[in-house]
N, C-alpha and C. Protein backbone atom coordinates (compact mmCIF):
# COMPACT_ATOMS: atom_id res chain seq x y z
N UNK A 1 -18.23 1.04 30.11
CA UNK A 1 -19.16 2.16 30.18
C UNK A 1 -20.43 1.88 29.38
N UNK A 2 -20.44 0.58 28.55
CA UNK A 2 -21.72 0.25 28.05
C UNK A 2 -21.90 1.09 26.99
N UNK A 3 -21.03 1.75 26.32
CA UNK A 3 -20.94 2.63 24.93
C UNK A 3 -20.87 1.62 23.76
N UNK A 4 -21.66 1.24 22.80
CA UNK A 4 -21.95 0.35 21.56
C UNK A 4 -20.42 0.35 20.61
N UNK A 5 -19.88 -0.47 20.57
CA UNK A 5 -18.70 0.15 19.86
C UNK A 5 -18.63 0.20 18.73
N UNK A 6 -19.84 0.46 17.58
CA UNK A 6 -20.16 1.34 16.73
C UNK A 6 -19.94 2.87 16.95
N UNK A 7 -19.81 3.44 18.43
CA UNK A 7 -19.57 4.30 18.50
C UNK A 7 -18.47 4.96 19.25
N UNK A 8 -17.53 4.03 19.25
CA UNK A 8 -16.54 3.97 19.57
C UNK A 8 -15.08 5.57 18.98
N UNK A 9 -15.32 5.61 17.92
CA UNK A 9 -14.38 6.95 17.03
C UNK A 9 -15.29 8.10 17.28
N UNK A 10 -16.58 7.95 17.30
CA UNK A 10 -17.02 9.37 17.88
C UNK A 10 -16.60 9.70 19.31
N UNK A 11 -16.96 8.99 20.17
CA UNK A 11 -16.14 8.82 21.57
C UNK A 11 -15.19 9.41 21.69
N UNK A 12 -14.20 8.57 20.79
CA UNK A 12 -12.67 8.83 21.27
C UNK A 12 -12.19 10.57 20.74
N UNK A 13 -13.18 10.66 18.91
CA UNK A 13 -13.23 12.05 18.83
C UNK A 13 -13.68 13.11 19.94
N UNK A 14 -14.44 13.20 20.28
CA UNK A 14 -15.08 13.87 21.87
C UNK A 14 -13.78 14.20 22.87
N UNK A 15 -13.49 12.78 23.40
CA UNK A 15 -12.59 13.26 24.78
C UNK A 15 -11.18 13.85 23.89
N UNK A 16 -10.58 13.47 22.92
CA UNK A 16 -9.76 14.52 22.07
C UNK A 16 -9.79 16.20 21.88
N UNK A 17 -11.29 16.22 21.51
CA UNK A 17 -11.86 17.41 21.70
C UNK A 17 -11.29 18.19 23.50
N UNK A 18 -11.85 17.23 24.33
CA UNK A 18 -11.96 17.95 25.41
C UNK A 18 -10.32 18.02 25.98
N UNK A 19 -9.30 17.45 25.34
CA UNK A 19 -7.91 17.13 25.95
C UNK A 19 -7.00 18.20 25.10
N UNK A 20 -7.57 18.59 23.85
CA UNK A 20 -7.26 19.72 22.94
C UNK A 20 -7.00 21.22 23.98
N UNK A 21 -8.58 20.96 24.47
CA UNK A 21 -8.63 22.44 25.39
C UNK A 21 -7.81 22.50 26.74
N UNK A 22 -7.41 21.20 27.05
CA UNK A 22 -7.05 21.64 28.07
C UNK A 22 -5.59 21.25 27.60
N UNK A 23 -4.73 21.03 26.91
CA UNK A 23 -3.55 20.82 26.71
C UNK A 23 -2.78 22.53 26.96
N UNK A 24 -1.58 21.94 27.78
CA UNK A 24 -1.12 23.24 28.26
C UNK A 24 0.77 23.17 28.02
N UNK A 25 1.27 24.17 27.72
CA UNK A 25 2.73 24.25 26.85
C UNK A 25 3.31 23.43 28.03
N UNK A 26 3.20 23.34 29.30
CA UNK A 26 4.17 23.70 30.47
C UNK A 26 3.82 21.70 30.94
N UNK A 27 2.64 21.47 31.37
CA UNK A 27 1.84 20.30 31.93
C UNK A 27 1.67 19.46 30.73
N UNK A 28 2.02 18.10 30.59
CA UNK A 28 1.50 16.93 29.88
C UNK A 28 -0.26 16.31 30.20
N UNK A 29 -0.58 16.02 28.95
CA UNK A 29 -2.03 15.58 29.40
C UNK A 29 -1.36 14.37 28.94
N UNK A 30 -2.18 13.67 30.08
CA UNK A 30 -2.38 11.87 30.06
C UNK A 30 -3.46 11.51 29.97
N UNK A 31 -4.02 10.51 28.55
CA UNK A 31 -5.13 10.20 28.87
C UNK A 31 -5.78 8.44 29.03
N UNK A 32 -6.17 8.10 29.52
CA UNK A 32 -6.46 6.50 29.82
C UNK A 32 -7.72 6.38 29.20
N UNK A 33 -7.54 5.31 28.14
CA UNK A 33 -8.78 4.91 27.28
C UNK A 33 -8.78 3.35 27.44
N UNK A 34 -9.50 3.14 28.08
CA UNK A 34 -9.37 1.11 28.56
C UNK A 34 -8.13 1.19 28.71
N UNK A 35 -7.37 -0.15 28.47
CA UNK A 35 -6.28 -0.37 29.09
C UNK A 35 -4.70 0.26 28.15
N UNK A 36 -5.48 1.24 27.65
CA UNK A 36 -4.16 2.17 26.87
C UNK A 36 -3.76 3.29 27.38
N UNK A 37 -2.52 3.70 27.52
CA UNK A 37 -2.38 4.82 28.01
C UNK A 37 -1.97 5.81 26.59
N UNK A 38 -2.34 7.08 26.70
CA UNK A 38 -1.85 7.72 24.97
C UNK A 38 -1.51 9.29 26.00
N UNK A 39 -0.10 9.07 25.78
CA UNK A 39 0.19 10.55 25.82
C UNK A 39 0.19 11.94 25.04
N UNK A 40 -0.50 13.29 25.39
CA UNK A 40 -0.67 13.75 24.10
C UNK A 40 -0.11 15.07 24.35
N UNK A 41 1.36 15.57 23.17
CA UNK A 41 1.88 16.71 23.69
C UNK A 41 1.04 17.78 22.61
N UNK A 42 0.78 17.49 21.45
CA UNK A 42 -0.04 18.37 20.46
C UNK A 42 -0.85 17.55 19.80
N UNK A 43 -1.97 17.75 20.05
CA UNK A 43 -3.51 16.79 19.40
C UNK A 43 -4.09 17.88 18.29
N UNK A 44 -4.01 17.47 17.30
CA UNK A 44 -4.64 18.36 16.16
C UNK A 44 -6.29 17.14 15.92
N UNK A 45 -7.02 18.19 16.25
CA UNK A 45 -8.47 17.73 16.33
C UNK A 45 -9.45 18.53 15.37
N UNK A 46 -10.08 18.03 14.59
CA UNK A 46 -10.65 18.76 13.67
C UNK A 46 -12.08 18.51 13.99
N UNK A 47 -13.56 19.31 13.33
CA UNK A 47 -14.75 18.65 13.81
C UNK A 47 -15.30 17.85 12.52
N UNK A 48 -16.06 17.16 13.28
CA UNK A 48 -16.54 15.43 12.36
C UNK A 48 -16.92 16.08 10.70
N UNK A 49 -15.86 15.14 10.44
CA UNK A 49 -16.44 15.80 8.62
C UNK A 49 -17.52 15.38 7.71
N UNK A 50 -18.20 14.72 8.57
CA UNK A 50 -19.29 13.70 8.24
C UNK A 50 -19.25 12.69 7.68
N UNK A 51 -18.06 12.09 7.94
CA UNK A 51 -17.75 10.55 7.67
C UNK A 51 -19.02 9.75 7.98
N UNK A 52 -19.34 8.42 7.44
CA UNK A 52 -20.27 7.47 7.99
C UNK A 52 -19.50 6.27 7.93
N UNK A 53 -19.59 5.32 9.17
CA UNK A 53 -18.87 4.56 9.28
C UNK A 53 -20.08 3.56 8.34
N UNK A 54 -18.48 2.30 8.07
CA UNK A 54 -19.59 1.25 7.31
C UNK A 54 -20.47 0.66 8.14
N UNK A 55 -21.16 -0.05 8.22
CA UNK A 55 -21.71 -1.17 8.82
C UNK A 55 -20.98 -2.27 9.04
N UNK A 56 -21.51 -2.70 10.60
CA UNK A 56 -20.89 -3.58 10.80
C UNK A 56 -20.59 -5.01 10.36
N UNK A 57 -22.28 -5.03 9.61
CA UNK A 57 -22.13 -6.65 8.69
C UNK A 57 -21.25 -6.72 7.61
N UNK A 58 -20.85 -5.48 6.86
CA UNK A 58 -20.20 -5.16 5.69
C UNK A 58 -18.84 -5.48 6.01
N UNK A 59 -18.38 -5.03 7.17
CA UNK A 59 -17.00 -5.20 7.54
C UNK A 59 -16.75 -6.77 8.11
N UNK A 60 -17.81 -7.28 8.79
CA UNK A 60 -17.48 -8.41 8.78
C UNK A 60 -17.61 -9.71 7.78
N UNK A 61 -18.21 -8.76 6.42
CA UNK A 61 -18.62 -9.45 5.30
C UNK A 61 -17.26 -9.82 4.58
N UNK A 62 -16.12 -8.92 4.69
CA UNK A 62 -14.61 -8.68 4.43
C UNK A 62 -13.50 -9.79 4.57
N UNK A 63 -13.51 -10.57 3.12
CA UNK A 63 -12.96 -11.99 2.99
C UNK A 63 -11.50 -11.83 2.41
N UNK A 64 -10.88 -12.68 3.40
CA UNK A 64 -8.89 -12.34 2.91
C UNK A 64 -8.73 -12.93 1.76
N UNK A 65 -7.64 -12.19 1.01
CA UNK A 65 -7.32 -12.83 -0.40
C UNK A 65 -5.98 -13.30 -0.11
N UNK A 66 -5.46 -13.74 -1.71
CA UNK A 66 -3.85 -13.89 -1.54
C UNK A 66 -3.88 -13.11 -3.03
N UNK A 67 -2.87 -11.94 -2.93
CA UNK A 67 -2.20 -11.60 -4.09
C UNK A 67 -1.01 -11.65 -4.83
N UNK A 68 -1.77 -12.08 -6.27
CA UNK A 68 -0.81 -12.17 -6.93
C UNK A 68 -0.02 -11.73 -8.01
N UNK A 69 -0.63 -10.32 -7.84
CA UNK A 69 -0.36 -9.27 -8.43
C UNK A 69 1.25 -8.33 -8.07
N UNK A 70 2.22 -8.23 -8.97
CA UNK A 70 3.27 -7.93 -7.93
C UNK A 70 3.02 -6.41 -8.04
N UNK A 71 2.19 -5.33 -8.76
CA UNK A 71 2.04 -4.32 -8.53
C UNK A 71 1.45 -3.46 -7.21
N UNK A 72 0.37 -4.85 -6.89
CA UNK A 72 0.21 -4.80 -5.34
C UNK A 72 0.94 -4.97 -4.13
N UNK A 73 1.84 -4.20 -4.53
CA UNK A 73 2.96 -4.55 -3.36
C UNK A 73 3.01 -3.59 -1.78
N UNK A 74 2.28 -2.86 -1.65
CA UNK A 74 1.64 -2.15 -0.48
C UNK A 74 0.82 -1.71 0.23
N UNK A 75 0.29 -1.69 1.20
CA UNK A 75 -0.89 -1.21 1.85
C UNK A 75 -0.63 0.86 1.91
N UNK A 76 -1.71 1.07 1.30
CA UNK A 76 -2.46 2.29 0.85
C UNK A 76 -2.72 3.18 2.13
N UNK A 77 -2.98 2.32 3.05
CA UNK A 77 -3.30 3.30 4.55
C UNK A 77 -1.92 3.00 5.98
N UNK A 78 -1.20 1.78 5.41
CA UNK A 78 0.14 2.18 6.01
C UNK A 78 1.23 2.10 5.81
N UNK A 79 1.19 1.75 4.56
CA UNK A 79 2.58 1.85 3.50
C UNK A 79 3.22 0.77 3.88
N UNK A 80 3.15 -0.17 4.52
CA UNK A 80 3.68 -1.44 4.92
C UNK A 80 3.43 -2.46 3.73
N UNK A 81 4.54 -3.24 3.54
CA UNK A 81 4.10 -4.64 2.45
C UNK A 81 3.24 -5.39 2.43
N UNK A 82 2.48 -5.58 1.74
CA UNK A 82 1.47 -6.75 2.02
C UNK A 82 2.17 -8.76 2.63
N UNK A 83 3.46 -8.57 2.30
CA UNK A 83 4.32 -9.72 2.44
C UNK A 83 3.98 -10.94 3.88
N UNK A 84 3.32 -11.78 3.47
CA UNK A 84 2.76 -12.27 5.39
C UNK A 84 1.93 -11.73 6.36
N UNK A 85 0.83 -10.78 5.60
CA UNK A 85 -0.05 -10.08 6.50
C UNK A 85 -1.38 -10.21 5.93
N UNK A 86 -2.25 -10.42 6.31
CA UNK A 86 -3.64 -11.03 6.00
C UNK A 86 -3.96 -9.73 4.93
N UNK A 87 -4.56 -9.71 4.05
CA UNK A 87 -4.98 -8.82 3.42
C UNK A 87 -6.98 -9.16 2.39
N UNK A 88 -7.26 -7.84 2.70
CA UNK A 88 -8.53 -8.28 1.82
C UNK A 88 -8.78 -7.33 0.34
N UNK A 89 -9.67 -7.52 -0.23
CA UNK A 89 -10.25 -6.57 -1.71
C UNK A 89 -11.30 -6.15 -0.84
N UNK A 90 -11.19 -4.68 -1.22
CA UNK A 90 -12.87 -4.26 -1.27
C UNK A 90 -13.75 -4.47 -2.47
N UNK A 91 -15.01 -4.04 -2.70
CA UNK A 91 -16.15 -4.41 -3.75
C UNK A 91 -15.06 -3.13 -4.97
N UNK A 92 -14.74 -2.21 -4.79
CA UNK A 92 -14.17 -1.87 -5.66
C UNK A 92 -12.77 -2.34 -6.25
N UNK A 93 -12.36 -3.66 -5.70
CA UNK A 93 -11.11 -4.26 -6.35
C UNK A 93 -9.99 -3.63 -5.49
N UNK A 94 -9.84 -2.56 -4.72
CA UNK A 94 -8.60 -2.17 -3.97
C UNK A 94 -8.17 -3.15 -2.81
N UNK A 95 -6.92 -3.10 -2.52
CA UNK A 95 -6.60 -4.06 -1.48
C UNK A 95 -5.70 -3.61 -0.53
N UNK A 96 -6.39 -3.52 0.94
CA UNK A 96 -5.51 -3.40 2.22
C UNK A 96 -5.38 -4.27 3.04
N UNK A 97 -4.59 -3.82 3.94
CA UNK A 97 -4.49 -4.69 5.09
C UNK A 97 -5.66 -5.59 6.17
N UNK A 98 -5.93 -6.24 6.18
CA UNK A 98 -7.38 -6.09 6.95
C UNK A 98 -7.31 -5.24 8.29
N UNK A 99 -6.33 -5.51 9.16
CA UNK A 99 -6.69 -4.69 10.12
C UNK A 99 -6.82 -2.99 10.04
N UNK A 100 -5.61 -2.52 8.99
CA UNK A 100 -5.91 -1.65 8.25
C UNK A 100 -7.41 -1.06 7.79
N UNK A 101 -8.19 -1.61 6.73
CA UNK A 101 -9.27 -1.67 6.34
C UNK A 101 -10.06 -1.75 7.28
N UNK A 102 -10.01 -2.12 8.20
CA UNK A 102 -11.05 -2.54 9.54
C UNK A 102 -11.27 -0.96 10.62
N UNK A 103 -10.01 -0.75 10.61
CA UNK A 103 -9.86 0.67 11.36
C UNK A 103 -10.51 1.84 10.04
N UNK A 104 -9.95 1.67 9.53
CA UNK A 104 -10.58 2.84 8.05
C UNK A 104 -11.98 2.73 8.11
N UNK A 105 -12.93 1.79 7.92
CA UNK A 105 -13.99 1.71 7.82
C UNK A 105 -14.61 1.47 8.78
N UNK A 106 -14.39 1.63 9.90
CA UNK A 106 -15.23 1.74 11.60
C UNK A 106 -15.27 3.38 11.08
N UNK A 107 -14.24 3.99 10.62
CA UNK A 107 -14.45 5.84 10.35
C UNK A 107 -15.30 6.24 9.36
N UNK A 108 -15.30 5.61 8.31
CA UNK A 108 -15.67 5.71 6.81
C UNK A 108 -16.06 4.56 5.62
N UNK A 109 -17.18 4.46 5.68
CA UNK A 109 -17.26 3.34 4.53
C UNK A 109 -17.15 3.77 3.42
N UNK A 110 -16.36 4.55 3.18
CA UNK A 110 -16.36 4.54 1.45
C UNK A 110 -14.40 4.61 1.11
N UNK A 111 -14.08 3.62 -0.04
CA UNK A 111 -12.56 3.07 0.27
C UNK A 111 -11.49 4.13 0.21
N UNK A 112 -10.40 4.20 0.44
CA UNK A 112 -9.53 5.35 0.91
C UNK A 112 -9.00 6.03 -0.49
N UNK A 113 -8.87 4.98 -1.68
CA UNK A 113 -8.84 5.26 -2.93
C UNK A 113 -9.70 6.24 -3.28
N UNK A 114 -10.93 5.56 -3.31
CA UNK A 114 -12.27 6.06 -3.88
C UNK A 114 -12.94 7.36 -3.49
């Protein structure tokens, strides 16, 4: 559709919006977003809280570490181990998952801690 995918979470916020209203107790809404299908029996949709996503150079500025910290033993946005999974620091020293971190900050550049 030629939509910048910088703007990709406003998007997907939108047709949420519009699948909210039409969600009905009785009928399933199906909705097709590229090649995903997401079924939705209750969509809790809120309006944009004025998140700003980061920039895109910033996120691709986002260099993997190895930790060796054993207090760092989890990712913050999915509670999963860091154990064999690429992980980065942000400028404030916190550390997630990258793909994690990658999805967080297409929504919000400022860190989930912070």
């Amino acid at each position: 559709m030629g939509v910048p995918e910088d703007e990709h979470p406003l998007i997907v916020h939108k047709i949420f919006i519009v699948v909210k209203a039409a969600i009905s107790p009785v009928d399933p809404v199906v909705v097709f977003l590229s090649e995903c299908t997401v079924f939705v029996s209750d969509v809790t949709v809120s309006e944009p809280s004025g998140r700003i996503p980061a920039s895109r150079s910033s996120i691709q500025a986002l260099e993997p570490v190895t930790v060796f910290d054993s207090s760092l033993s989890t990712c913050a946005i999915c509670l999963d181990g860091f154990d064999g999974k690429p992980i980065t620091r942000l400028p404030c020293t916190h550390h997630f998952h990258v793909d994690c971190i990658v999805q967080w900050l297409e929504i919000d550049h400022v860190c989930p801690y912070c």
